[in-house]
Each structure stands twice: as C-alpha cells, then as structure tokens.
PDB file of N, CA and C in Angstrom:
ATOM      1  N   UNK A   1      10.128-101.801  18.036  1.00  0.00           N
ATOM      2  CA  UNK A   1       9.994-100.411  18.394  1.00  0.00           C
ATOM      3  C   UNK A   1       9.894 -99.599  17.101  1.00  0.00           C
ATOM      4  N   UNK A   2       8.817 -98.461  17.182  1.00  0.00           N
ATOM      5  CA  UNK A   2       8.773 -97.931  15.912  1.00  0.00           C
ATOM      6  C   UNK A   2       9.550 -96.217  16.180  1.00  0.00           C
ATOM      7  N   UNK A   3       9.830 -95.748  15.386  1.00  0.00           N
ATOM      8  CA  UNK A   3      10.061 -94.524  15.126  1.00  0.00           C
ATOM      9  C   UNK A   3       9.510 -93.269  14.680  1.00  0.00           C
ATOM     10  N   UNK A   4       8.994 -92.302  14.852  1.00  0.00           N
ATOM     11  CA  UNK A   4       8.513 -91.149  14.058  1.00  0.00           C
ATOM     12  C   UNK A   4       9.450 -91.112  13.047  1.00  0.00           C
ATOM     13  N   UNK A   5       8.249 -90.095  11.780  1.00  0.00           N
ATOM     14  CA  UNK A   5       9.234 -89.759  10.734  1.00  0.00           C
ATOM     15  C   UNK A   5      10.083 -88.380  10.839  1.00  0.00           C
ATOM     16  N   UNK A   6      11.010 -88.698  10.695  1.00  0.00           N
ATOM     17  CA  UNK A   6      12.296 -87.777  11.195  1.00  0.00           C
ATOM     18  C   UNK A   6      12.963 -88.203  12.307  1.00  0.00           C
ATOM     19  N   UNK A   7      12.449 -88.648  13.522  1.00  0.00           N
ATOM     20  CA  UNK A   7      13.364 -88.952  14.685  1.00  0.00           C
ATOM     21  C   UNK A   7      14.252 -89.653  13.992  1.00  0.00           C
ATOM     22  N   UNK A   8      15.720 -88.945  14.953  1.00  0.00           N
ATOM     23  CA  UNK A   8      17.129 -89.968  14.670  1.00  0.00           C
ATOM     24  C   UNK A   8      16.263 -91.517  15.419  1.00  0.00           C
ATOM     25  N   UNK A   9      17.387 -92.023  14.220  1.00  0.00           N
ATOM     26  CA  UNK A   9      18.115 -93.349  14.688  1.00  0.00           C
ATOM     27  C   UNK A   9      19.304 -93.299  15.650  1.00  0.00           C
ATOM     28  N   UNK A  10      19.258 -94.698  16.585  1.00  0.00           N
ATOM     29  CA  UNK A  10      20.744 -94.602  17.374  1.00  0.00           C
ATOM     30  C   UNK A  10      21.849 -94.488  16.136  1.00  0.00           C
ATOM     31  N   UNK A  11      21.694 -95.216  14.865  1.00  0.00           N
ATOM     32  CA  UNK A  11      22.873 -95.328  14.237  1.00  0.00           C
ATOM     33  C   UNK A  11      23.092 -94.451  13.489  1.00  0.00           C
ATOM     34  N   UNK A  12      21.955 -92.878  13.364  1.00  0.00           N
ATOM     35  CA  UNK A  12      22.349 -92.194  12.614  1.00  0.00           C
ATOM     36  C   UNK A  12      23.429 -91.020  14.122  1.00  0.00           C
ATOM     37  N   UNK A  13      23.000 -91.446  15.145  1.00  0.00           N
ATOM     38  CA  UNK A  13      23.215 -90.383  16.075  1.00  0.00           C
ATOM     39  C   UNK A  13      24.839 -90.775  16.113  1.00  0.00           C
ATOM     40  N   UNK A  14      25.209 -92.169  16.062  1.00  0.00           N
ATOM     41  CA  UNK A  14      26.502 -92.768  15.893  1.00  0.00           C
ATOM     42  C   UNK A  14      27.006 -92.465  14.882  1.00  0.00           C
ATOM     43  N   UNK A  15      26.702 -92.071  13.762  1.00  0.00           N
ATOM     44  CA  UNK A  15      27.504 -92.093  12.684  1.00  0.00           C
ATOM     45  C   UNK A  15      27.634 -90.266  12.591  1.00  0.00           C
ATOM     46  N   UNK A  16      26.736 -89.414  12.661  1.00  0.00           N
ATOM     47  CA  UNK A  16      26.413 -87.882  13.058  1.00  0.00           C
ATOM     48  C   UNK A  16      27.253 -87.131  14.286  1.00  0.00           C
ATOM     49  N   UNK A  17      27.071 -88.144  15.496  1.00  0.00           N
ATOM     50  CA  UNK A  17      27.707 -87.131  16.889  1.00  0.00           C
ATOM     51  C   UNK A  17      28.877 -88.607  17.029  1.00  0.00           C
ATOM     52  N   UNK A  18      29.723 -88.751  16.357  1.00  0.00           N
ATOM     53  CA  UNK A  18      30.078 -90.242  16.783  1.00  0.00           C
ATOM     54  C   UNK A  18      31.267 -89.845  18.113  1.00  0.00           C
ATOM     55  N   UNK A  19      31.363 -88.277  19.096  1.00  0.00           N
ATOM     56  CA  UNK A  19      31.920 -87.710  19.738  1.00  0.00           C
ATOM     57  C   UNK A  19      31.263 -88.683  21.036  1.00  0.00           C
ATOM     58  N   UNK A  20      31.608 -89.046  21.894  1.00  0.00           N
ATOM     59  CA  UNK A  20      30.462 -89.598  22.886  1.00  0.00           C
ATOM     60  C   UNK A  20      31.560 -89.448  24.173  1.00  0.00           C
ATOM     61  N   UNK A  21      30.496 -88.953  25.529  1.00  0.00           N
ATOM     62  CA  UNK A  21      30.846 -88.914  26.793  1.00  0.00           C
ATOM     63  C   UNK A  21      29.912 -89.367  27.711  1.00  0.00           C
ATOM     64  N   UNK A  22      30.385 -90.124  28.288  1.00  0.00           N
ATOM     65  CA  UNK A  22      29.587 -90.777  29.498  1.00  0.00           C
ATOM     66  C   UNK A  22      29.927 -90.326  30.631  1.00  0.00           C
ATOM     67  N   UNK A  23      28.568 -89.439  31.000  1.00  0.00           N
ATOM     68  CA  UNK A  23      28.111 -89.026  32.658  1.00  0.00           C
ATOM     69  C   UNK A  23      27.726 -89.855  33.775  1.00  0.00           C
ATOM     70  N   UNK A  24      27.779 -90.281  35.019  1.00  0.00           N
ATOM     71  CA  UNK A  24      26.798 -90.938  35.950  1.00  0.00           C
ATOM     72  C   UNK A  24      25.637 -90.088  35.809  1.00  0.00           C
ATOM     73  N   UNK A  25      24.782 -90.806  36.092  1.00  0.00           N
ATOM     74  CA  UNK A  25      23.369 -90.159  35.687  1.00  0.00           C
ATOM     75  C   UNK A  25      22.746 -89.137  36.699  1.00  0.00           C
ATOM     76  N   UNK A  26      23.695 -89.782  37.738  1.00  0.00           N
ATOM     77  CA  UNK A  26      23.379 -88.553  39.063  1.00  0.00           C
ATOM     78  C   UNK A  26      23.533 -87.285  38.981  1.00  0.00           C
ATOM     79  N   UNK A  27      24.686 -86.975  37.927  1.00  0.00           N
ATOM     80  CA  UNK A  27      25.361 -85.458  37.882  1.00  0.00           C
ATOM     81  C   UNK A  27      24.055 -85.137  37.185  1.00  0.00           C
ATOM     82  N   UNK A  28      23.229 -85.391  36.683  1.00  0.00           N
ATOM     83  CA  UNK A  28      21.934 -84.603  36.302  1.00  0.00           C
ATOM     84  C   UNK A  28      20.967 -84.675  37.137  1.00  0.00           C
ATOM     85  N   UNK A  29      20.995 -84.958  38.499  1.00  0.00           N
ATOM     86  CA  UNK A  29      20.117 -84.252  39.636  1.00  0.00           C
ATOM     87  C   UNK A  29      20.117 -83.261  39.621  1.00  0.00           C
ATOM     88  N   UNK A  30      19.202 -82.593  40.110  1.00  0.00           N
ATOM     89  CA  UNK A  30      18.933 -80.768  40.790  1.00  0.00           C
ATOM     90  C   UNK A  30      19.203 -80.187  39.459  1.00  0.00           C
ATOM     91  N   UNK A  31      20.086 -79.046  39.659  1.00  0.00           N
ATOM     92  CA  UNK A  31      20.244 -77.919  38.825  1.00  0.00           C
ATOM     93  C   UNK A  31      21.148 -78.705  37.492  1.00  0.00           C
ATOM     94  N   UNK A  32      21.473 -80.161  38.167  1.00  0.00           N
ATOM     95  CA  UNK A  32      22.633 -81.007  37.045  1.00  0.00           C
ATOM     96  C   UNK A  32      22.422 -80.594  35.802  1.00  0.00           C
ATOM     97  N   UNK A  33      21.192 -80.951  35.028  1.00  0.00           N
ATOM     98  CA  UNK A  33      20.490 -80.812  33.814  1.00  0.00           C
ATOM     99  C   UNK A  33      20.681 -79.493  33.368  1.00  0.00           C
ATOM    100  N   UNK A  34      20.296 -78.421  34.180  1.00  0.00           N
ATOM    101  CA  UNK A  34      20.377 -77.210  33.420  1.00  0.00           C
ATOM    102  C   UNK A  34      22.033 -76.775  33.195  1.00  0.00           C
ATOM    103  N   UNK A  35      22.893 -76.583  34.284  1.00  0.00           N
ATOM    104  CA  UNK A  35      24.674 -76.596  33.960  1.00  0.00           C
ATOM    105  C   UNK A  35      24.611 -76.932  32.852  1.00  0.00           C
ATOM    106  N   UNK A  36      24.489 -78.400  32.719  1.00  0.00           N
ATOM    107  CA  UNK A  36      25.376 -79.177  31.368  1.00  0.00           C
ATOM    108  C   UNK A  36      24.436 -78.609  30.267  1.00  0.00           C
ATOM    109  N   UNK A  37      23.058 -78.256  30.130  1.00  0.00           N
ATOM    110  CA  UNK A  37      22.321 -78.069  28.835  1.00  0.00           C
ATOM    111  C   UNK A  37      22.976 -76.428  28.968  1.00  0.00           C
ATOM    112  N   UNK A  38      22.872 -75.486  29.575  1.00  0.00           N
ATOM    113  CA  UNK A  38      23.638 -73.968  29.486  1.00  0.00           C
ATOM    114  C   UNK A  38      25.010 -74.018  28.590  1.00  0.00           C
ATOM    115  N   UNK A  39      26.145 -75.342  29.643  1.00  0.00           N
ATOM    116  CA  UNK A  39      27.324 -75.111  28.852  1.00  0.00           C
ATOM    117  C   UNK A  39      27.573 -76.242  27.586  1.00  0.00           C
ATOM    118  N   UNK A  40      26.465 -76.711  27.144  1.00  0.00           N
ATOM    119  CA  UNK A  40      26.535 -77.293  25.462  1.00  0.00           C
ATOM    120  C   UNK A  40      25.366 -76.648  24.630  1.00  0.00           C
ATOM    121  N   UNK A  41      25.056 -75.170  24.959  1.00  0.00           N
ATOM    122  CA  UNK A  41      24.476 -74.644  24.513  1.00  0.00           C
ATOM    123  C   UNK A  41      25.101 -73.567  22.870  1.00  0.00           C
ATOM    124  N   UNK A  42      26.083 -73.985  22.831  1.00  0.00           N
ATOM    125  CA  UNK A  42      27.303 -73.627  21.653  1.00  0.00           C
ATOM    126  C   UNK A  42      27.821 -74.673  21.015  1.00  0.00           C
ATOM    127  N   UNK A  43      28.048 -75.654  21.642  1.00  0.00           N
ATOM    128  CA  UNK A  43      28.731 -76.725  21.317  1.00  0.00           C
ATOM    129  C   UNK A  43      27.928 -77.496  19.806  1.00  0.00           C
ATOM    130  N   UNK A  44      28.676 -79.116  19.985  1.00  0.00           N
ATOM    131  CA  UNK A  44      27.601 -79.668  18.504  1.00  0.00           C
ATOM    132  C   UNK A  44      26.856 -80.709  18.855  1.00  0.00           C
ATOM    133  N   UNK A  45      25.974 -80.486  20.572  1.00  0.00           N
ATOM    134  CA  UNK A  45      25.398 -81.517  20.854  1.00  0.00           C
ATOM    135  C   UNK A  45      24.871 -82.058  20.593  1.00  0.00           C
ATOM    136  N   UNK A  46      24.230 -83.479  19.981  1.00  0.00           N
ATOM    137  CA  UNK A  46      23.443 -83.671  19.622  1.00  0.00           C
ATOM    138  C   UNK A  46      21.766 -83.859  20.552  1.00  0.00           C
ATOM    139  N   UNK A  47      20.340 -83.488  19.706  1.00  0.00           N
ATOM    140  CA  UNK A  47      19.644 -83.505  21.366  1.00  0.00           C
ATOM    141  C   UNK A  47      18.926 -84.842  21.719  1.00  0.00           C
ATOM    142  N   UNK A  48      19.831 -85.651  21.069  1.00  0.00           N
ATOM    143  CA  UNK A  48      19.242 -87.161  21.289  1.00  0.00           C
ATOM    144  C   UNK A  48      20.494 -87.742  21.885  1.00  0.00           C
ATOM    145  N   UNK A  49      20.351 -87.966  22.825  1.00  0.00           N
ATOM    146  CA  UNK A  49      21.485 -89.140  23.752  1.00  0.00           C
ATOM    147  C   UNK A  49      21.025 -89.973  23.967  1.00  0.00           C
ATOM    148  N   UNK A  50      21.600 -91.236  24.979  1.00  0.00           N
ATOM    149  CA  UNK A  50      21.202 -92.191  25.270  1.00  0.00           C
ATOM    150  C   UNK A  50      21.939 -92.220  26.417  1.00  0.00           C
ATOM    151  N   UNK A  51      21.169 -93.747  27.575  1.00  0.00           N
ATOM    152  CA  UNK A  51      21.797 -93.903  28.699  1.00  0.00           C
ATOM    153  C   UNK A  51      22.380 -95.568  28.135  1.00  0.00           C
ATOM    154  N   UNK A  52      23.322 -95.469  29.479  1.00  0.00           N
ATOM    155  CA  UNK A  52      23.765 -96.906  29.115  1.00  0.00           C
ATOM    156  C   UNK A  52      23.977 -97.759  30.369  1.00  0.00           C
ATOM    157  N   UNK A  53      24.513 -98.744  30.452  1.00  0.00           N
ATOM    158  CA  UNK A  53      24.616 -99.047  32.141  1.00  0.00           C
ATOM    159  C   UNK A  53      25.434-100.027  32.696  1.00  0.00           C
ATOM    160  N   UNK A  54      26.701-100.058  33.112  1.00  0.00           N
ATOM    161  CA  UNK A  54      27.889-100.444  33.947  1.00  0.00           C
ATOM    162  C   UNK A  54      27.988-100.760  35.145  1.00  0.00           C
ATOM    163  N   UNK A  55      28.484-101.786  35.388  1.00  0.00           N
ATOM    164  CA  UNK A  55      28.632-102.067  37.248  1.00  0.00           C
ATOM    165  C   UNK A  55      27.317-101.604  38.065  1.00  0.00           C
ATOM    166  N   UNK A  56      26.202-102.230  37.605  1.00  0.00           N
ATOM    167  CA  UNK A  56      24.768-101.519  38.407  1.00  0.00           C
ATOM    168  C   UNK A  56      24.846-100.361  38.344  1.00  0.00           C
ATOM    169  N   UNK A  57      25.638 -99.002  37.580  1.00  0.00           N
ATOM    170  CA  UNK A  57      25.360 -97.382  37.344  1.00  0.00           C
ATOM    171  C   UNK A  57      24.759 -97.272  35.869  1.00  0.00           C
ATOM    172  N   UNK A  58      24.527 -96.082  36.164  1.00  0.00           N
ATOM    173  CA  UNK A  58      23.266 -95.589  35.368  1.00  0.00           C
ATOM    174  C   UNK A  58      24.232 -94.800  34.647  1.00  0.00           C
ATOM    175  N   UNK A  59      24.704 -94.432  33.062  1.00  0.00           N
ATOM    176  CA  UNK A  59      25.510 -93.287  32.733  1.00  0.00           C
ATOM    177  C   UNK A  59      24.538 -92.603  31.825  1.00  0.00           C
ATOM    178  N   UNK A  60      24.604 -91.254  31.407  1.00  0.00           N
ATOM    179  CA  UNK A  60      23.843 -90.500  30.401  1.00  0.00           C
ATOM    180  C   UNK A  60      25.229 -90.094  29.388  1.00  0.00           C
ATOM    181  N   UNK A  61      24.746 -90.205  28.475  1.00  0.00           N
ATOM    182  CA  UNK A  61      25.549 -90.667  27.153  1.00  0.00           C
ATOM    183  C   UNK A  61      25.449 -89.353  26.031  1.00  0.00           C
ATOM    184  N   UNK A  62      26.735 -88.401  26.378  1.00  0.00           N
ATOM    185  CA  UNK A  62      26.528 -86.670  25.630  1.00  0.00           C
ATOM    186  C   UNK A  62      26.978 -86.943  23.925  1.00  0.00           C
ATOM    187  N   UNK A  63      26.669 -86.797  22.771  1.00  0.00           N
ATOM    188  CA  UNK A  63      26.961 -86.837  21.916  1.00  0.00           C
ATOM    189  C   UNK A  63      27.570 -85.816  20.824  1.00  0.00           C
ATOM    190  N   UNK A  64      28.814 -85.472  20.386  1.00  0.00           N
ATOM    191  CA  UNK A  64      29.355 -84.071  19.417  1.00  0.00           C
ATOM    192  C   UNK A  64      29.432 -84.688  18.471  1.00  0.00           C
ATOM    193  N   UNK A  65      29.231 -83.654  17.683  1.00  0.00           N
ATOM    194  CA  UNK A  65      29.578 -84.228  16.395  1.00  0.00           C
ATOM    195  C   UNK A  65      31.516 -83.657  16.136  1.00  0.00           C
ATOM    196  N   UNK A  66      32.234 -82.682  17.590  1.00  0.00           N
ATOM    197  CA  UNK A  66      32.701 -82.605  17.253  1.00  0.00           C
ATOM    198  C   UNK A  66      33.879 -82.509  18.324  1.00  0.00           C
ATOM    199  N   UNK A  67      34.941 -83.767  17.624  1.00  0.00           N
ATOM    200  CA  UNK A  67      35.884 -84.163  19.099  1.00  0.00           C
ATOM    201  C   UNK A  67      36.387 -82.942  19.779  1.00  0.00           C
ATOM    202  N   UNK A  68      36.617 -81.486  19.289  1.00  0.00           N
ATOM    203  CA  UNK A  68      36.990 -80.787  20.697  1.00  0.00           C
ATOM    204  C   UNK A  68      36.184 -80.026  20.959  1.00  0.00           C
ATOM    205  N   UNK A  69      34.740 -80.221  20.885  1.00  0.00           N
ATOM    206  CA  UNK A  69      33.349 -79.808  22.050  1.00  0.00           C
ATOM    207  C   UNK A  69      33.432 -81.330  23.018  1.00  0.00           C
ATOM    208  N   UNK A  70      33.562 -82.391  22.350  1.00  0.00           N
ATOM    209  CA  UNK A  70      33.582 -83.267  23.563  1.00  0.00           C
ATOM    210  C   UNK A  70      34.988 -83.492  24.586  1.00  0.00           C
ATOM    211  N   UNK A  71      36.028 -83.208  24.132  1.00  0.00           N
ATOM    212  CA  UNK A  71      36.871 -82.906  24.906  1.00  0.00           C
ATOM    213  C   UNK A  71      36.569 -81.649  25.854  1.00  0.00           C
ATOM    214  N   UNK A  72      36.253 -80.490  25.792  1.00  0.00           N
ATOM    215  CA  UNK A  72      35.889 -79.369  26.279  1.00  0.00           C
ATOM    216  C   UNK A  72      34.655 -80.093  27.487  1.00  0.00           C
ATOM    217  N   UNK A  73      33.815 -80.373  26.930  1.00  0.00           N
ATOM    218  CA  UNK A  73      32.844 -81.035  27.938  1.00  0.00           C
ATOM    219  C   UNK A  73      33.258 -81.787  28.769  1.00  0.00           C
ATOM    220  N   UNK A  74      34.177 -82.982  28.730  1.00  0.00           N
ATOM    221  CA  UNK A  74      35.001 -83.573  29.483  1.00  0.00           C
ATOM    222  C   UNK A  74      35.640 -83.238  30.651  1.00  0.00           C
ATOM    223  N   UNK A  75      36.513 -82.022  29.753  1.00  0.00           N
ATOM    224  CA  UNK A  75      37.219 -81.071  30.903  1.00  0.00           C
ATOM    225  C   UNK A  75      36.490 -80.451  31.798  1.00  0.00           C
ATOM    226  N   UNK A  76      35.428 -79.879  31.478  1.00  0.00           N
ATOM    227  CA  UNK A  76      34.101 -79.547  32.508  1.00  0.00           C
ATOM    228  C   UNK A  76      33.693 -80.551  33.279  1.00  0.00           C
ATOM    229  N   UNK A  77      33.139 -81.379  33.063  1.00  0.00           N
ATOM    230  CA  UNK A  77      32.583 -82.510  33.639  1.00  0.00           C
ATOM    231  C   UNK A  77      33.250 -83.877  34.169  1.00  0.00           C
ATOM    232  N   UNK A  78      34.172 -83.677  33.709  1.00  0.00           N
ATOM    233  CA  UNK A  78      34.896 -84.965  34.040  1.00  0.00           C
ATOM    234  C   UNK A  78      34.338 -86.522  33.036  1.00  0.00           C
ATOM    235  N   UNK A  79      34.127 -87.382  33.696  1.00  0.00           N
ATOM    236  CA  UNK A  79      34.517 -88.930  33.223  1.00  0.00           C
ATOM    237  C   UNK A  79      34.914 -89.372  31.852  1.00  0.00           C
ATOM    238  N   UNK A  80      34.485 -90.246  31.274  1.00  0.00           N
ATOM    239  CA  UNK A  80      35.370 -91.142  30.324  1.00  0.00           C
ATOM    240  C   UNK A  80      34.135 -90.785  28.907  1.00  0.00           C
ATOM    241  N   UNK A  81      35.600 -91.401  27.855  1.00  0.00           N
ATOM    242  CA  UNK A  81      34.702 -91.179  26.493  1.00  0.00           C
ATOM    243  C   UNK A  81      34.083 -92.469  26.421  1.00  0.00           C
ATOM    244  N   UNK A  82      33.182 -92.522  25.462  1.00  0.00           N
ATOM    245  CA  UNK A  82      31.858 -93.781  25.055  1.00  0.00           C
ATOM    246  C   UNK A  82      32.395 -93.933  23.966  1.00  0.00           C
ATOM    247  N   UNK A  83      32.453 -95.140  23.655  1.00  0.00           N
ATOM    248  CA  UNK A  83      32.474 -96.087  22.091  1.00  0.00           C
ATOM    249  C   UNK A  83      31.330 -96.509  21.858  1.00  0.00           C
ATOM    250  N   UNK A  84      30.717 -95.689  20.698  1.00  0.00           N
ATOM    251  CA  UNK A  84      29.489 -96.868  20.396  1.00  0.00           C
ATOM    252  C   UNK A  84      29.755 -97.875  20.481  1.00  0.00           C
ATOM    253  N   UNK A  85      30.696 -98.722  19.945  1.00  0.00           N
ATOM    254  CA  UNK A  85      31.032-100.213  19.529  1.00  0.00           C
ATOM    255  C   UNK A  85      30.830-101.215  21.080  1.00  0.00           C
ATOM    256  N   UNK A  86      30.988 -99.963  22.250  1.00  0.00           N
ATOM    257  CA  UNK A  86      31.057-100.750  23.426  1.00  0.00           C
ATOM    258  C   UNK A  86      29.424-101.012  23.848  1.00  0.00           C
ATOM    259  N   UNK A  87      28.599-100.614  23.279  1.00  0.00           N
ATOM    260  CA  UNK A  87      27.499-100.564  23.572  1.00  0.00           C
ATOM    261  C   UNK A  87      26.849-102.324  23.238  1.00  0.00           C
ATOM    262  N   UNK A  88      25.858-102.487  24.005  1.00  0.00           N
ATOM    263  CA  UNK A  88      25.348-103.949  24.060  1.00  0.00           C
ATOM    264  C   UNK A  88      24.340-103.904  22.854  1.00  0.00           C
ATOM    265  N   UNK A  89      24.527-105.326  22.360  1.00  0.00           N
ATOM    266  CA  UNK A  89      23.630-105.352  21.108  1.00  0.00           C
ATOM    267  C   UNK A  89      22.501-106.141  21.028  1.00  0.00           C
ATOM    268  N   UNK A  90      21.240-106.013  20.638  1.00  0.00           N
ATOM    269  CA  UNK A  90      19.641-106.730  21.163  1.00  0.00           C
ATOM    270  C   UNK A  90      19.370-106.485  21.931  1.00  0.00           C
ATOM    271  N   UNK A  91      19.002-107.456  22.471  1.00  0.00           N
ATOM    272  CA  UNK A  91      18.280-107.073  24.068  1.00  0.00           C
ATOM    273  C   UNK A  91      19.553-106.465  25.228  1.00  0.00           C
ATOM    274  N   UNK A  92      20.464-106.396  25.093  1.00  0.00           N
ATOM    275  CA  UNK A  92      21.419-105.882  26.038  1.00  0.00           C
ATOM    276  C   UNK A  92      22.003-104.935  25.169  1.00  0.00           C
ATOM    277  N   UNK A  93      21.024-104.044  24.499  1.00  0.00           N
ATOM    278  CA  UNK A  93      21.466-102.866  24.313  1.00  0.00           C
ATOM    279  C   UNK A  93      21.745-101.661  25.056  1.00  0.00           C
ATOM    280  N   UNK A  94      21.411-101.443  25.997  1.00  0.00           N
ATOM    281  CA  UNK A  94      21.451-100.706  27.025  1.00  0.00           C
ATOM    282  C   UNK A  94      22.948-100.803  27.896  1.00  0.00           C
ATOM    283  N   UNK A  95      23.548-102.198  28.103  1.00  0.00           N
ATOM    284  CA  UNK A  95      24.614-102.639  28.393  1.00  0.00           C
ATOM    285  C   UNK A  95      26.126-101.581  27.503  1.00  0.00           C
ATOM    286  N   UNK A  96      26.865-101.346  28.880  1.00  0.00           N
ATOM    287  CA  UNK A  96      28.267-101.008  28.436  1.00  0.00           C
ATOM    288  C   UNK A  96      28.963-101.781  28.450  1.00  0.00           C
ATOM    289  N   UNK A  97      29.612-102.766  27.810  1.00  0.00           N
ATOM    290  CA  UNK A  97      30.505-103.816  27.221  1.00  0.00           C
ATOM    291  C   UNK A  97      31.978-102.836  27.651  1.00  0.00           C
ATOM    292  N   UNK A  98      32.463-104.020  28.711  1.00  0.00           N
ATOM    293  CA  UNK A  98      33.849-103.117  28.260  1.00  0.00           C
ATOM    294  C   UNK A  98      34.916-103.841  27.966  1.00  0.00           C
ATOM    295  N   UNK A  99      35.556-103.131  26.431  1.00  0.00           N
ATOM    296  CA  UNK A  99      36.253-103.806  25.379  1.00  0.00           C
ATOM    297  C   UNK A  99      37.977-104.395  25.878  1.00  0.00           C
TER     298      UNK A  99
END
C-alpha cells in the first residue's frame, strides 16, 4: 500500500493522537457522524482514524492527542479506550487483539 506525500502514517497517528476510543460503528449512522464531528470540533482530534474489528463488530477508532479530550469524549459517548498495541499486526491488522 502506498501513501501520499504528507498523509499520516498509522504509526505517526499512534505516536501523535496516542489518546484512542473505540465506537461501534453504528453510532455513526444518521445524524451519528455529524454529533460526534460538532462535539470534537474543539477537541485534539485527530482527522485520520481507523476502524478495527471484535467479536464480528465493526468499531471506529477516535484519536486525541490529548487524554482529557478523550476522556471528555468518552463521557459523551460512552465505550472503551483503544490500545494501539491491541491492534492486529499484517494481514490482521484490522483485528482487535484483546490483551
């Protein structure tokens, strides 16, 4: 896979927003997308996320660079924080490993 020049890397987005929250991917149906982009519209989102994927679910993967915008988001949104480290490596990158 190639990259443009300038697009992040996953590992710069890890080492940059290394804040991470994992959504079900559903909460960004309908109006989902706009809520969450309105209320991290202050925050230190980063605008490159990633999805990842657990027990046959789909999660969308919010990135801060700064732990209490991702706590704050949390509290809004609810579910659990992301470890890069839990993330699958090669071809099961996409995979949530849980540690």
């Amino acid at each position: 896979m190639t990259r443009r020049k300038g697009e992040l890397s996953p590992g710069m987005v890890d080492r940059d927003w290394p804040h991470q929250v994992a959504l079900p991917a559903e909460r960004m149906m309908g109006d989902g997308h706009k809520i969450i982009r309105e209320f991290c519209r202050a925050l230190s989102l980063c605008h490159r996320g990633h999805t990842v994927q657990r027990d046959d679910r789909t999660y969308n993967v919010f990135c801060f660079a700064d732990p209490l915008h991702a706590d704050l988001f949390r509290e809004r949104f609810g579910w659990e924080p992301f470890d890069p480290k839990d993330r699958g490596r090669g071809r099961e990158w996409h995979l949530w490993r849980i540690s």
